[in-house]
N, C-alpha and C. Protein backbone atom coordinates (compact mmCIF):
# COMPACT_ATOMS: atom_id res chain seq x y z
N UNK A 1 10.58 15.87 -19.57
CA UNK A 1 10.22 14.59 -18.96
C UNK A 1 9.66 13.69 -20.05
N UNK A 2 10.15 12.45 -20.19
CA UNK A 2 9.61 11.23 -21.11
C UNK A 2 8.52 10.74 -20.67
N UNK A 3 7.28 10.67 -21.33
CA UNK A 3 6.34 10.40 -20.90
C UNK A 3 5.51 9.13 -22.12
N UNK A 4 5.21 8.57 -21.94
CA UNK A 4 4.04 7.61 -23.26
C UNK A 4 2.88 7.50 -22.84
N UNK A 5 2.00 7.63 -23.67
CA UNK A 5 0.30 7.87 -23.45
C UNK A 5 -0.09 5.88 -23.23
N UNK A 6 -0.62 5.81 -22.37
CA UNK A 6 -0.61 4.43 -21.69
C UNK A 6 -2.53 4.29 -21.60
N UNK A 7 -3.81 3.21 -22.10
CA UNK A 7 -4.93 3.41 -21.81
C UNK A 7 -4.86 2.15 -20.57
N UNK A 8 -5.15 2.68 -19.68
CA UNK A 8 -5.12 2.06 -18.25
C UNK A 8 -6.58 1.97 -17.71
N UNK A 9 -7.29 1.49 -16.62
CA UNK A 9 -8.02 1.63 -15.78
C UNK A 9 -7.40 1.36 -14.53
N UNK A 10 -8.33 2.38 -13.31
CA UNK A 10 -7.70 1.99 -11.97
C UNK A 10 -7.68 0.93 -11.03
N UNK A 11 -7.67 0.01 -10.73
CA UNK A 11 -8.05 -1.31 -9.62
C UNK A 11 -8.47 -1.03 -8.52
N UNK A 12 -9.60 -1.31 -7.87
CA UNK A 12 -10.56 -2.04 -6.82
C UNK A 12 -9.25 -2.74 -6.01
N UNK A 13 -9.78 -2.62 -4.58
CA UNK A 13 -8.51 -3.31 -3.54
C UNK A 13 -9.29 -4.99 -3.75
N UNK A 14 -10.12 -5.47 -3.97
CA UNK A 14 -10.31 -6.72 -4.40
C UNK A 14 -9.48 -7.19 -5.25
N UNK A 15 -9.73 -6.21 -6.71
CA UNK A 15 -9.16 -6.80 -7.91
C UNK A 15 -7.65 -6.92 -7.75
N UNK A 16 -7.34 -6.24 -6.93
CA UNK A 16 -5.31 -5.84 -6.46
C UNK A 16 -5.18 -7.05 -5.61
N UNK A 17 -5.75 -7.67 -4.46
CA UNK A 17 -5.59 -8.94 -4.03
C UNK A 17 -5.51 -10.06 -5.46
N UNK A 18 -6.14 -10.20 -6.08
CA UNK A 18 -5.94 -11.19 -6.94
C UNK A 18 -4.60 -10.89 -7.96
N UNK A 19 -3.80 -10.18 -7.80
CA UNK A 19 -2.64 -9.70 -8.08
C UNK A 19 -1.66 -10.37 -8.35
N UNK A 20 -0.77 -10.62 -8.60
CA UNK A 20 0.76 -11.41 -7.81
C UNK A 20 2.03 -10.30 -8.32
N UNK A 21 3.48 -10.71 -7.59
CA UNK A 21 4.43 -9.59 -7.82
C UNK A 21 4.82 -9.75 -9.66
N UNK A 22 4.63 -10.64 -10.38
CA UNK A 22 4.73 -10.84 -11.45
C UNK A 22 4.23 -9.69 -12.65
N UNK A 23 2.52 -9.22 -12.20
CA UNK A 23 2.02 -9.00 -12.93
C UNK A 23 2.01 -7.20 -12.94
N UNK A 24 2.21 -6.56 -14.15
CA UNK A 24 2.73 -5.34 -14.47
C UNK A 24 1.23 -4.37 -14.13
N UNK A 25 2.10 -3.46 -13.18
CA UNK A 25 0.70 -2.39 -12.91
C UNK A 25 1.56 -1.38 -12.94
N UNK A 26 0.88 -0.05 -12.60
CA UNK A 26 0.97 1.71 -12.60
C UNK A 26 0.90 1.45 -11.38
N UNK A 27 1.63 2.81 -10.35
CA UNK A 27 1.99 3.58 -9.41
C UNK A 27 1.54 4.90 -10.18
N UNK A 28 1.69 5.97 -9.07
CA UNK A 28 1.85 7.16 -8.97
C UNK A 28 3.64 7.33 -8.85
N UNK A 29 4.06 8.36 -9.58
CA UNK A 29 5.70 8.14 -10.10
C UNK A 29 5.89 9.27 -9.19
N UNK A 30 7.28 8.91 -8.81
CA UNK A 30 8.11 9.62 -7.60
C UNK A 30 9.26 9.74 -7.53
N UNK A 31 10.35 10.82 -7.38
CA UNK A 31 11.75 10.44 -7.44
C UNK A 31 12.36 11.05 -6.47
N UNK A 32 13.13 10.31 -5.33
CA UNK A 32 13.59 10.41 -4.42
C UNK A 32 12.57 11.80 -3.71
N UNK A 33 11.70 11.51 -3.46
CA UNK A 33 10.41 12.36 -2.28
C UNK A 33 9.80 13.38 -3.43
N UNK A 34 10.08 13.40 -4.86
CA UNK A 34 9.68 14.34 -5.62
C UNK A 34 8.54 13.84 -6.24
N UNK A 35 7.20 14.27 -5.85
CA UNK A 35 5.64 13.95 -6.54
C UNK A 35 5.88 14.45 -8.30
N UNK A 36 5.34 13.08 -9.09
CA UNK A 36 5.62 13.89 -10.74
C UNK A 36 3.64 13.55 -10.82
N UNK A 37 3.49 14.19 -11.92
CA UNK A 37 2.52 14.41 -12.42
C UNK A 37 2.33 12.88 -13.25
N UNK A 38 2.71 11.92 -13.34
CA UNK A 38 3.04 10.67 -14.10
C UNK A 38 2.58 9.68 -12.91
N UNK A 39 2.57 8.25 -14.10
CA UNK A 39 2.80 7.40 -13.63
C UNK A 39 4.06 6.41 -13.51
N UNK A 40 4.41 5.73 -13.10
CA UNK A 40 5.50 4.79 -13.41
C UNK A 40 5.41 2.87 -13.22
N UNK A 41 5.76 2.50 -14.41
CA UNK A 41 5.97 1.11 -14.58
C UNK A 41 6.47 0.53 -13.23
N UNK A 42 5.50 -0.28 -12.58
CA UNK A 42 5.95 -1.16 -11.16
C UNK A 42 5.61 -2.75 -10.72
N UNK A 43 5.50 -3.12 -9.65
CA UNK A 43 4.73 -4.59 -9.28
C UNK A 43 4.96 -4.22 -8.02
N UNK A 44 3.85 -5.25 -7.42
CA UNK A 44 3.59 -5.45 -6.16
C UNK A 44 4.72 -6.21 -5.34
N UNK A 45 5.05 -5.99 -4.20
CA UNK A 45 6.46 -6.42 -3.47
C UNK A 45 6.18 -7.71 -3.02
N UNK A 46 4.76 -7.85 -2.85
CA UNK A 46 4.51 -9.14 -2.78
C UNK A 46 2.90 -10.05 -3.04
N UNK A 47 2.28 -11.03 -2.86
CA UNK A 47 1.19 -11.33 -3.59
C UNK A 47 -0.16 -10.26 -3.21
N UNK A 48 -0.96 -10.03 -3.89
CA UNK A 48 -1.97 -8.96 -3.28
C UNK A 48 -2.53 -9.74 -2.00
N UNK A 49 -3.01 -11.00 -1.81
CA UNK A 49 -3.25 -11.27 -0.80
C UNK A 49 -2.49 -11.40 0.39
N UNK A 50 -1.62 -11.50 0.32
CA UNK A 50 -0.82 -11.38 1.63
C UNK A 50 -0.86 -9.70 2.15
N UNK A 51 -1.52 -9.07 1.80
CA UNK A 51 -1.65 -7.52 2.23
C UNK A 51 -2.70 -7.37 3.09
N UNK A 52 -2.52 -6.52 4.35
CA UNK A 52 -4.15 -6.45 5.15
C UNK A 52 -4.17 -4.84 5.54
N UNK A 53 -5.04 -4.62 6.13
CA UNK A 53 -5.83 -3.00 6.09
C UNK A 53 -5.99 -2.42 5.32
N UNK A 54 -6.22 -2.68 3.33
CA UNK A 54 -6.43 -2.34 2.38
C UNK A 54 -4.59 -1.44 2.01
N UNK A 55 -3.75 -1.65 2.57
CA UNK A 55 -3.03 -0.58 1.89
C UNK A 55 -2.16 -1.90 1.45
N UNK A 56 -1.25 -1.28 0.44
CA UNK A 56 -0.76 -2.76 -0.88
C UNK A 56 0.50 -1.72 -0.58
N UNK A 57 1.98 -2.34 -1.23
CA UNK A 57 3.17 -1.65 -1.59
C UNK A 57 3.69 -2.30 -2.61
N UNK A 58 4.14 -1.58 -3.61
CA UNK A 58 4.76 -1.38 -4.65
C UNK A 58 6.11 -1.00 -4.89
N UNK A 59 6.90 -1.85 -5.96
CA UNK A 59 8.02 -1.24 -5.95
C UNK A 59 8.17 -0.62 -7.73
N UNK A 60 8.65 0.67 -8.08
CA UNK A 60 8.29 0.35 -9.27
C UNK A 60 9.75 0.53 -10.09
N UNK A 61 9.79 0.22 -11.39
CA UNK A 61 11.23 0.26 -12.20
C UNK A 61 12.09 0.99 -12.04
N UNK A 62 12.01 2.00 -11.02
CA UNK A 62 13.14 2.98 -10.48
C UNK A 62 13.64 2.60 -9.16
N UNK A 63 13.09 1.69 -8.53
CA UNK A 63 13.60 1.63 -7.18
C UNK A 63 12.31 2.29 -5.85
N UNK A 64 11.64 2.65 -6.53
CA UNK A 64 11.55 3.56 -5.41
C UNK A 64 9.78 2.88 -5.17
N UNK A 65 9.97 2.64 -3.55
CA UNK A 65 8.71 1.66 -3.00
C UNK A 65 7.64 2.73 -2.45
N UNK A 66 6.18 2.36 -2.88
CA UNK A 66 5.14 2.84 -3.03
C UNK A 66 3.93 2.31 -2.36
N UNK A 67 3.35 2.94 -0.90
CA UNK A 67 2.39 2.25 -0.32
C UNK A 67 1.04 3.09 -0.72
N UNK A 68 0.19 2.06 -1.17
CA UNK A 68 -1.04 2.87 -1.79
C UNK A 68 -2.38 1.90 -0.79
N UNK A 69 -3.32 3.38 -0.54
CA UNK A 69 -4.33 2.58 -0.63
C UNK A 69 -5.61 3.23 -1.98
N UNK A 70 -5.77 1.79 -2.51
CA UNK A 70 -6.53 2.09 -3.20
C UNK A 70 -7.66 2.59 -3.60
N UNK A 71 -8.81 2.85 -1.86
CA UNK A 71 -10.17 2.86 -2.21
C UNK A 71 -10.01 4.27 -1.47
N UNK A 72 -8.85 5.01 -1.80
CA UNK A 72 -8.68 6.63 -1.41
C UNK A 72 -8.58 7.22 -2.03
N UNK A 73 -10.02 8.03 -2.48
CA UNK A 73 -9.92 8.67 -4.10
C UNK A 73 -8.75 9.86 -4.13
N UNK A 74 -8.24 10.21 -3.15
CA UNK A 74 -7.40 11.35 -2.92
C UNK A 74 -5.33 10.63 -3.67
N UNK A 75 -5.74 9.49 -3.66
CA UNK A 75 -4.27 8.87 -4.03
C UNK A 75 -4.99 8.49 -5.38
N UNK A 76 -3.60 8.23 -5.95
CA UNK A 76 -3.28 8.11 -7.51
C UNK A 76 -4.21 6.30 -7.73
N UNK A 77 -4.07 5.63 -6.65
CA UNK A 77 -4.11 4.09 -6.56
C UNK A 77 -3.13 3.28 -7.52
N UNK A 78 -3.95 2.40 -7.75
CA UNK A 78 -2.94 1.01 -8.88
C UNK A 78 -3.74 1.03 -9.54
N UNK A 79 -3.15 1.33 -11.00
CA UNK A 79 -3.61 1.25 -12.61
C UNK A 79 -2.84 -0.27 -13.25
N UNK A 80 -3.80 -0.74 -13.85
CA UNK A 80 -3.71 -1.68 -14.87
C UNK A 80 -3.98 -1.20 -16.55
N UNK A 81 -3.13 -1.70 -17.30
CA UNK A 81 -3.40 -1.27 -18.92
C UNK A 81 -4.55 -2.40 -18.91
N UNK A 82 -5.53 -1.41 -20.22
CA UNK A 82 -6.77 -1.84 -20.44
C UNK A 82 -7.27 -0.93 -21.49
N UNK A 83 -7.76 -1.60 -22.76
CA UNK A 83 -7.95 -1.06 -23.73
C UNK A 83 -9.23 0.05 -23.63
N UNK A 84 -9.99 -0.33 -22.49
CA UNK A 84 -11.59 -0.01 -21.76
C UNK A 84 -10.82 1.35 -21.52
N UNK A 85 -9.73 1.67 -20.64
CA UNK A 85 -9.83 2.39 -19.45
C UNK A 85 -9.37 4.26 -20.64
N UNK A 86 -9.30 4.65 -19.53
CA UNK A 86 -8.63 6.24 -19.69
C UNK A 86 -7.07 6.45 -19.90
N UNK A 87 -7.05 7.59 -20.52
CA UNK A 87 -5.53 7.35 -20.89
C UNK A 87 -4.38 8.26 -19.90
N UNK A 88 -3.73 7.42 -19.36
CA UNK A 88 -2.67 8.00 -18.23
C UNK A 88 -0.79 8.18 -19.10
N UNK A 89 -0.19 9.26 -17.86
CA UNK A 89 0.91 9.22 -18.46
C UNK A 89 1.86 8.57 -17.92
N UNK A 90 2.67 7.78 -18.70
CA UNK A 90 3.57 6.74 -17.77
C UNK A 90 4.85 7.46 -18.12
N UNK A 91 5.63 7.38 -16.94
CA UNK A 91 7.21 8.12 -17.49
C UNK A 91 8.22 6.88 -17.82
N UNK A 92 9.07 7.30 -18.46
CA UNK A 92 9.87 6.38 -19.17
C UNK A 92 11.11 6.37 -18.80
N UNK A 93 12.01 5.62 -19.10
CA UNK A 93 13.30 5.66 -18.60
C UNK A 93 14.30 6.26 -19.34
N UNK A 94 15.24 6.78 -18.84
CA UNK A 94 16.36 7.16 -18.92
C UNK A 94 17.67 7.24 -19.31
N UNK A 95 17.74 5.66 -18.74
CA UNK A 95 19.06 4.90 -19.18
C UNK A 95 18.71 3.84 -17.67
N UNK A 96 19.93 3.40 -17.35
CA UNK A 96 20.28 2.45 -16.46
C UNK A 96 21.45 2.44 -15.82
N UNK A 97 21.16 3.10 -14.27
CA UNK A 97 21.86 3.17 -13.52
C UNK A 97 22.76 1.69 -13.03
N UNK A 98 24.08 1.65 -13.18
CA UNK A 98 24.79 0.41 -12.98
C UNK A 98 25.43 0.54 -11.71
N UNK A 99 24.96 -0.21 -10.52
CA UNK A 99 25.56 -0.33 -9.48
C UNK A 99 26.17 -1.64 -9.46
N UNK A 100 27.59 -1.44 -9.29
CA UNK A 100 28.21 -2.37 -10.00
C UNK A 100 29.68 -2.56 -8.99
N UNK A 101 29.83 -3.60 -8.79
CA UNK A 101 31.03 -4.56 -8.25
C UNK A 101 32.02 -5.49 -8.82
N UNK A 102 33.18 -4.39 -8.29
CA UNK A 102 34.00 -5.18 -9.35
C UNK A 102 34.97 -5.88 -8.51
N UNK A 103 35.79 -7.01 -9.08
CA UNK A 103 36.97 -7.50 -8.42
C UNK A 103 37.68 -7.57 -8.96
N UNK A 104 38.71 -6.74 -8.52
CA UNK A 104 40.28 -6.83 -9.61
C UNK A 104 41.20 -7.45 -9.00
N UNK A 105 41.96 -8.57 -10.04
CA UNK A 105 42.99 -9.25 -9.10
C UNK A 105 44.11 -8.63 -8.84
N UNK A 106 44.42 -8.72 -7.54
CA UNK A 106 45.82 -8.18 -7.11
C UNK A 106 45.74 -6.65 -7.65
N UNK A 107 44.05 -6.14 -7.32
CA UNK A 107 44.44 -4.42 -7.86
C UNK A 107 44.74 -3.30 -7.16
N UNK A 108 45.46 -2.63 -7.38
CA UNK A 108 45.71 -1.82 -7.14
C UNK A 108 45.20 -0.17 -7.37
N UNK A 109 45.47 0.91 -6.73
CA UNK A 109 44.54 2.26 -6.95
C UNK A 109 44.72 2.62 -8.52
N UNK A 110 46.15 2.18 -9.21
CA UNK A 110 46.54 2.88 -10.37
C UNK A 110 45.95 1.85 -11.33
N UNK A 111 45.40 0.34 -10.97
CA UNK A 111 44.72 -0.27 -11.90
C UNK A 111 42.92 0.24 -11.95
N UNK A 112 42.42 0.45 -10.72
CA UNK A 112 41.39 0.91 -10.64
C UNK A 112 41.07 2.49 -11.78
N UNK A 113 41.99 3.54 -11.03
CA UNK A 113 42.56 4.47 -12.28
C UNK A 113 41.86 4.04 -13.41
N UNK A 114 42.80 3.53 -13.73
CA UNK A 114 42.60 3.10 -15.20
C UNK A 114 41.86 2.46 -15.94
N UNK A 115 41.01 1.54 -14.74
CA UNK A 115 39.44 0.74 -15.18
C UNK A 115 38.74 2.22 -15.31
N UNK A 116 38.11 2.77 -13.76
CA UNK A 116 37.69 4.32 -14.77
C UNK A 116 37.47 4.98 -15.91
N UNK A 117 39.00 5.73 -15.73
CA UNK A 117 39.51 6.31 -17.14
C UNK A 117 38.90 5.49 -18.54
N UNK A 118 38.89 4.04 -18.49
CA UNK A 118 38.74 3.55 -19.73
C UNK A 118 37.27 3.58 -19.67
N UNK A 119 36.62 3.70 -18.73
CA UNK A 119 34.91 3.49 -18.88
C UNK A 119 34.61 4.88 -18.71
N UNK A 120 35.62 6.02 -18.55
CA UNK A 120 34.53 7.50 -19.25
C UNK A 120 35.39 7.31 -20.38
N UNK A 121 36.21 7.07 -20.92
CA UNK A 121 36.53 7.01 -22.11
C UNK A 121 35.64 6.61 -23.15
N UNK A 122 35.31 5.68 -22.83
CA UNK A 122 34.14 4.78 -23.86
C UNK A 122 32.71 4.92 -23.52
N UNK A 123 32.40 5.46 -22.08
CA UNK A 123 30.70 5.97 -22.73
C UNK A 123 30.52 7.81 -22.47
N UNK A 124 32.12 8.31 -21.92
CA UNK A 124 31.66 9.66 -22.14
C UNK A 124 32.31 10.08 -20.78
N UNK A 125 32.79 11.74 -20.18
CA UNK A 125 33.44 12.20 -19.05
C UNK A 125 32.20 12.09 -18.16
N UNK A 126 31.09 12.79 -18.65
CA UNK A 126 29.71 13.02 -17.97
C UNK A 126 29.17 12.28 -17.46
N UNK A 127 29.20 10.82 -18.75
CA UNK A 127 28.35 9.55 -17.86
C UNK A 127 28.86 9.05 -16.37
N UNK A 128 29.68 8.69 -16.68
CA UNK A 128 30.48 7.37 -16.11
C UNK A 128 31.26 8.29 -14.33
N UNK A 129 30.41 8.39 -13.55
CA UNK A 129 30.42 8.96 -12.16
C UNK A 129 30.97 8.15 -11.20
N UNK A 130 31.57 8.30 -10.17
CA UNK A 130 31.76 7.62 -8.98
C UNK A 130 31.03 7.81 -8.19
N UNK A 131 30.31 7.26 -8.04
CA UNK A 131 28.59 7.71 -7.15
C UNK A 131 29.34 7.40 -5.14
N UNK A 132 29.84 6.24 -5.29
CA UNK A 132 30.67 5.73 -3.71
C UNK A 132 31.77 4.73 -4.37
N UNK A 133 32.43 4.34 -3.39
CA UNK A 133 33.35 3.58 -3.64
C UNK A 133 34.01 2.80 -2.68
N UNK A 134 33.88 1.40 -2.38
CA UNK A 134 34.49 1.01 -1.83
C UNK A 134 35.77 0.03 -1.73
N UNK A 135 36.76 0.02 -1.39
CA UNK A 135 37.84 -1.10 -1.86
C UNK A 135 38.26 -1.49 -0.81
N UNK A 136 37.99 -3.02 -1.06
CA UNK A 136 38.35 -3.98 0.38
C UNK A 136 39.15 -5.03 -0.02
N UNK A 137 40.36 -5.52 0.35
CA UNK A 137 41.38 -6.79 -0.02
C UNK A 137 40.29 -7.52 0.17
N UNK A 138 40.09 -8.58 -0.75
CA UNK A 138 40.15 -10.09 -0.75
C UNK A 138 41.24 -10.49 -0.42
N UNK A 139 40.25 -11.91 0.76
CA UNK A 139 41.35 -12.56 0.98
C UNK A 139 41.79 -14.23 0.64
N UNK A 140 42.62 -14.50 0.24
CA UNK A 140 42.93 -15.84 -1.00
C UNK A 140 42.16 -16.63 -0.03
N UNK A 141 40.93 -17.35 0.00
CA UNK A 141 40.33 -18.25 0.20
C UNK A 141 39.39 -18.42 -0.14
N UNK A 142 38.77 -19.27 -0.45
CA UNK A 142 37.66 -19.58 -1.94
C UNK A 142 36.45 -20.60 -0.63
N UNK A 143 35.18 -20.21 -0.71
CA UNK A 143 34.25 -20.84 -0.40
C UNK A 143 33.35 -22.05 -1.24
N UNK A 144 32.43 -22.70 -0.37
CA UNK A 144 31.10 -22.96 -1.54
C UNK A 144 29.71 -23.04 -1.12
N UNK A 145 29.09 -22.50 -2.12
CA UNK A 145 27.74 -22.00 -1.37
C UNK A 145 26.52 -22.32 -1.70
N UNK A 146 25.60 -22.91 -1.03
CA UNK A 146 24.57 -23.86 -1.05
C UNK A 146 23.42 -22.92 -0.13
N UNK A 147 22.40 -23.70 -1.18
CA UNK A 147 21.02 -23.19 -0.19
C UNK A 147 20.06 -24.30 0.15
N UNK A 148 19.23 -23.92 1.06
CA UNK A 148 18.15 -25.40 1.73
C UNK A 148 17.65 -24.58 1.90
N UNK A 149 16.10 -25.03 2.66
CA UNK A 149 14.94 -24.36 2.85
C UNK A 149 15.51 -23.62 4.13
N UNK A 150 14.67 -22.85 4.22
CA UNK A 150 15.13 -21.77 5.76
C UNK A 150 14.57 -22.54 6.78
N UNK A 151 13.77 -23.36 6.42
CA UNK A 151 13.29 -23.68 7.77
C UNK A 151 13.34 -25.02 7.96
N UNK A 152 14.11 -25.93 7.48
CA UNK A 152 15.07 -27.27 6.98
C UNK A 152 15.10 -27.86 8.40
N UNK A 153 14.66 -29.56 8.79
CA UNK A 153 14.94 -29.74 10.07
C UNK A 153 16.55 -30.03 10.51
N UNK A 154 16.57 -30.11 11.05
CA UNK A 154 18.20 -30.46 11.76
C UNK A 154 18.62 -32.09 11.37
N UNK A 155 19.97 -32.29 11.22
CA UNK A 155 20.29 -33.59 10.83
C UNK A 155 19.73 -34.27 9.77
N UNK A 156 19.60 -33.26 8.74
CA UNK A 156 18.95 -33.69 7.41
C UNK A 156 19.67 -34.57 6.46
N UNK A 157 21.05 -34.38 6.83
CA UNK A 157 21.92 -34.69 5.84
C UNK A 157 22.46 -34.07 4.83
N UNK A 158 21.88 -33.07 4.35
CA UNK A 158 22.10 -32.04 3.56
C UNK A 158 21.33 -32.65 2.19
N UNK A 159 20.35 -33.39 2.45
CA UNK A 159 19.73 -34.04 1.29
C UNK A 159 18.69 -32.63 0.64
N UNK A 160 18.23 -31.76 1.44
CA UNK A 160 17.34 -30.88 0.64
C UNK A 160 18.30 -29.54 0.53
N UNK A 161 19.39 -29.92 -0.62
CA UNK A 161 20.49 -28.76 -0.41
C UNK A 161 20.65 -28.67 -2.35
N UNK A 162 20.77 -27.56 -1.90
CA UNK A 162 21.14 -27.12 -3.93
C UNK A 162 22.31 -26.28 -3.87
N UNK A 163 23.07 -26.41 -4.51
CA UNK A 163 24.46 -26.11 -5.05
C UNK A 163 24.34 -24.71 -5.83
N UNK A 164 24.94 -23.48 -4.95
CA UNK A 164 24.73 -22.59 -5.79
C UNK A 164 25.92 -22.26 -6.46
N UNK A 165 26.83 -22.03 -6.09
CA UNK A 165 28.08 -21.59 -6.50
C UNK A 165 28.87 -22.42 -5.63
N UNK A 166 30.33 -22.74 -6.39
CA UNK A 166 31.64 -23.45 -5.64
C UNK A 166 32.63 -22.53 -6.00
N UNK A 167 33.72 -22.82 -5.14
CA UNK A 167 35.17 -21.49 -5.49
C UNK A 167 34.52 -20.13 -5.51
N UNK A 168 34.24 -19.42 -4.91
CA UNK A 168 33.96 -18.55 -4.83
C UNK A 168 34.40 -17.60 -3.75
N UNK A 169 34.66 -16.24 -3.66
CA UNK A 169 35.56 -15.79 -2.88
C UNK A 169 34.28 -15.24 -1.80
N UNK A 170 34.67 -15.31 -0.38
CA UNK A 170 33.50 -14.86 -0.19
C UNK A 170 33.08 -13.37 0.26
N UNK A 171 33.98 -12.66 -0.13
CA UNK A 171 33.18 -11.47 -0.36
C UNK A 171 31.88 -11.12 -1.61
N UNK A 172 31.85 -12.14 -2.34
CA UNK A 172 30.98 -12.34 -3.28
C UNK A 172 29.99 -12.74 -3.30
N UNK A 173 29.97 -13.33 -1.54
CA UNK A 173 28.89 -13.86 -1.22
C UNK A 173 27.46 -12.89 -0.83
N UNK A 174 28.30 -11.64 0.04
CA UNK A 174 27.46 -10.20 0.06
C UNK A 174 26.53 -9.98 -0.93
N UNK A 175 26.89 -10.37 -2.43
CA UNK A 175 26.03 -9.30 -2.95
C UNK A 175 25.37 -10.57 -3.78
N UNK A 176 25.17 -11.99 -3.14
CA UNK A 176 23.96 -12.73 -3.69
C UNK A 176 22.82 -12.03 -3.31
N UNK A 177 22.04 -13.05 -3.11
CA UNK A 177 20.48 -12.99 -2.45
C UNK A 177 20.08 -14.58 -2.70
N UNK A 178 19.29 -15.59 -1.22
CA UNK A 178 19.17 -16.85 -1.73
C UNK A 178 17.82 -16.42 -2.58
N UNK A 179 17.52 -17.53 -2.81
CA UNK A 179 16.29 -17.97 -3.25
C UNK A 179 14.54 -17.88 -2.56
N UNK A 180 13.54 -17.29 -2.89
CA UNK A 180 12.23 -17.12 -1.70
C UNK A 180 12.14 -18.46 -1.32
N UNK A 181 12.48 -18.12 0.37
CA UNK A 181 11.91 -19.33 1.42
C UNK A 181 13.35 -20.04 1.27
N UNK A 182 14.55 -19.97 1.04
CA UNK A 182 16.01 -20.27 1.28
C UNK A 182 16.95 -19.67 2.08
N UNK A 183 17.65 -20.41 2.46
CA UNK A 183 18.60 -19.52 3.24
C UNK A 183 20.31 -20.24 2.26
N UNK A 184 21.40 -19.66 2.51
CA UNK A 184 22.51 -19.56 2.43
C UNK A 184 23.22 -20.49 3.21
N UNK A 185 24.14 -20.93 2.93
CA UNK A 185 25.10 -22.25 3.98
C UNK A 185 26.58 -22.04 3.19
N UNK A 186 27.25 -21.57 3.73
CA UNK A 186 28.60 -21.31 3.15
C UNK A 186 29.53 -22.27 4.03
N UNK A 187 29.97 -23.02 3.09
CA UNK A 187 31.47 -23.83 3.72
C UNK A 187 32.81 -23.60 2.61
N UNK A 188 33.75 -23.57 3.72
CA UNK A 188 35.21 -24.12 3.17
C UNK A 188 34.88 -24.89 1.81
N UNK A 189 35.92 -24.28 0.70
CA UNK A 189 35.58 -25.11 -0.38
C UNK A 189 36.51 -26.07 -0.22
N UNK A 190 35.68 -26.91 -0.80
CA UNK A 190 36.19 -28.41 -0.89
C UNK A 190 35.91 -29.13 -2.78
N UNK A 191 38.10 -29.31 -2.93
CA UNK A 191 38.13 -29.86 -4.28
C UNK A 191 37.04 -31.26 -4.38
N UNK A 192 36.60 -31.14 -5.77
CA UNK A 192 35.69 -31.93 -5.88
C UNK A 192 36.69 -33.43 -6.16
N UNK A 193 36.43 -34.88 -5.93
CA UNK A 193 37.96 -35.43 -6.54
C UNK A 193 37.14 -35.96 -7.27
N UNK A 194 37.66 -36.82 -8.47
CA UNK A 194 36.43 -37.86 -9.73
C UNK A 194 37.37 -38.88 -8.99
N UNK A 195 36.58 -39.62 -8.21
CA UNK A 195 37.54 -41.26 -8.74
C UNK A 195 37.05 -42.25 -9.57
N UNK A 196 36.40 -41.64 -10.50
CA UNK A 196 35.89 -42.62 -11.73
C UNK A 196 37.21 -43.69 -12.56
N UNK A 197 36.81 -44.70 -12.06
CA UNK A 197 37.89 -45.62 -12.19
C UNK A 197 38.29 -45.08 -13.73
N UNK A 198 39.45 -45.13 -14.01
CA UNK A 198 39.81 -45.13 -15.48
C UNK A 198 40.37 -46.53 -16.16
N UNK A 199 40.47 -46.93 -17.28
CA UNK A 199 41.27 -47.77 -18.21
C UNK A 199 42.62 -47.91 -18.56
């Protein structure tokens, strides 16, 4: 197990309210229901204050979400690095799992094949796994996709609207995510025309 000697102290459920998801803290490290003797690199899922009955959640660089309460000496709590504090073990990574979506035009099983084949070819038979797989036709029609506030009044005009993507197929639309406090608005794409007078 990869581990780096990290000088941390633990956080007070006060000091964890003054928090935000930005700012880099320790968990107690876990992998899929397996307790490690470590810590692991994480952030808060969301601002410390928006949390109530003292328990906070965490998500940390592996994926894997972490509800702590802090003023339970029996849990690991939330560590902050601090030159003051004690020295904890943080586990380290691995590599980087690529969950990954692809679109091949007009592909077929024997082009897929062969996307494969060429990606254990080049990082190895061992690495390069088919963890799931799914293959769904696209279908030739191209969207465009805009976001506004989620909670936007009606008959706005589309004046509080931002342009996220145009031409876009919309199965592609699945694997966005809008923006915090946005929602999604997908229409029929529509060619843009210039009628900028010319000379």
């Amino acid at each position: 197990m990869n581990t780096e000697k990290v000088t941390a102290r633990r956080l007070t459920a006060e000091e964890i309210t003054a928090l935000g998801p930005q700012d880099a803290i320790f968990v107690a490290a876990g992998v899929e229901g397996i307790s490690l003797d470590s810590y692991a690199p994480a952030f808060l899922t969301a601002p410390g204050k928006s949390f109530e009955g003292g328990s906070f959640v965490a998500r940390t660089v592996f994926g894997e979400e972490v509800h702590v309460l802090p003023e339970n000496t029996e849990e690991a709590g939330i560590w902050v690095a601090d030159k003051e504090g004690e020295v904890i073990e943080v586990l380290q990574s691995a590599g980087v799992l690529l969950n990954l979506a692809l679109f091949v035009p007009q592909g077929s099983k024997e082009s897929l094949d062969s996307l494969y084949a060429a990606a254990r070819e080049a990082f190895g038979a061992g690495v390069v796994q088919r963890w799931s797989e799914e293959t769904v036709a696209v279908p030739d029609v191209k969207v465009d996709l805009y976001e506004e506030p989620a909670r936007a009044r009606k008959n706005a005009n589309g004046q509080n609207r931002d342009r996220r993507a145009l031409d876009i197929y919309p199965t592609r639309v699945r694997f966005l995510e809008p923006s915090e406090g946005w929602k999604f608005v997908v229409e029929p794409h529509q060619e843009i025309v210039d009628d900028t007078p010319t000379i």
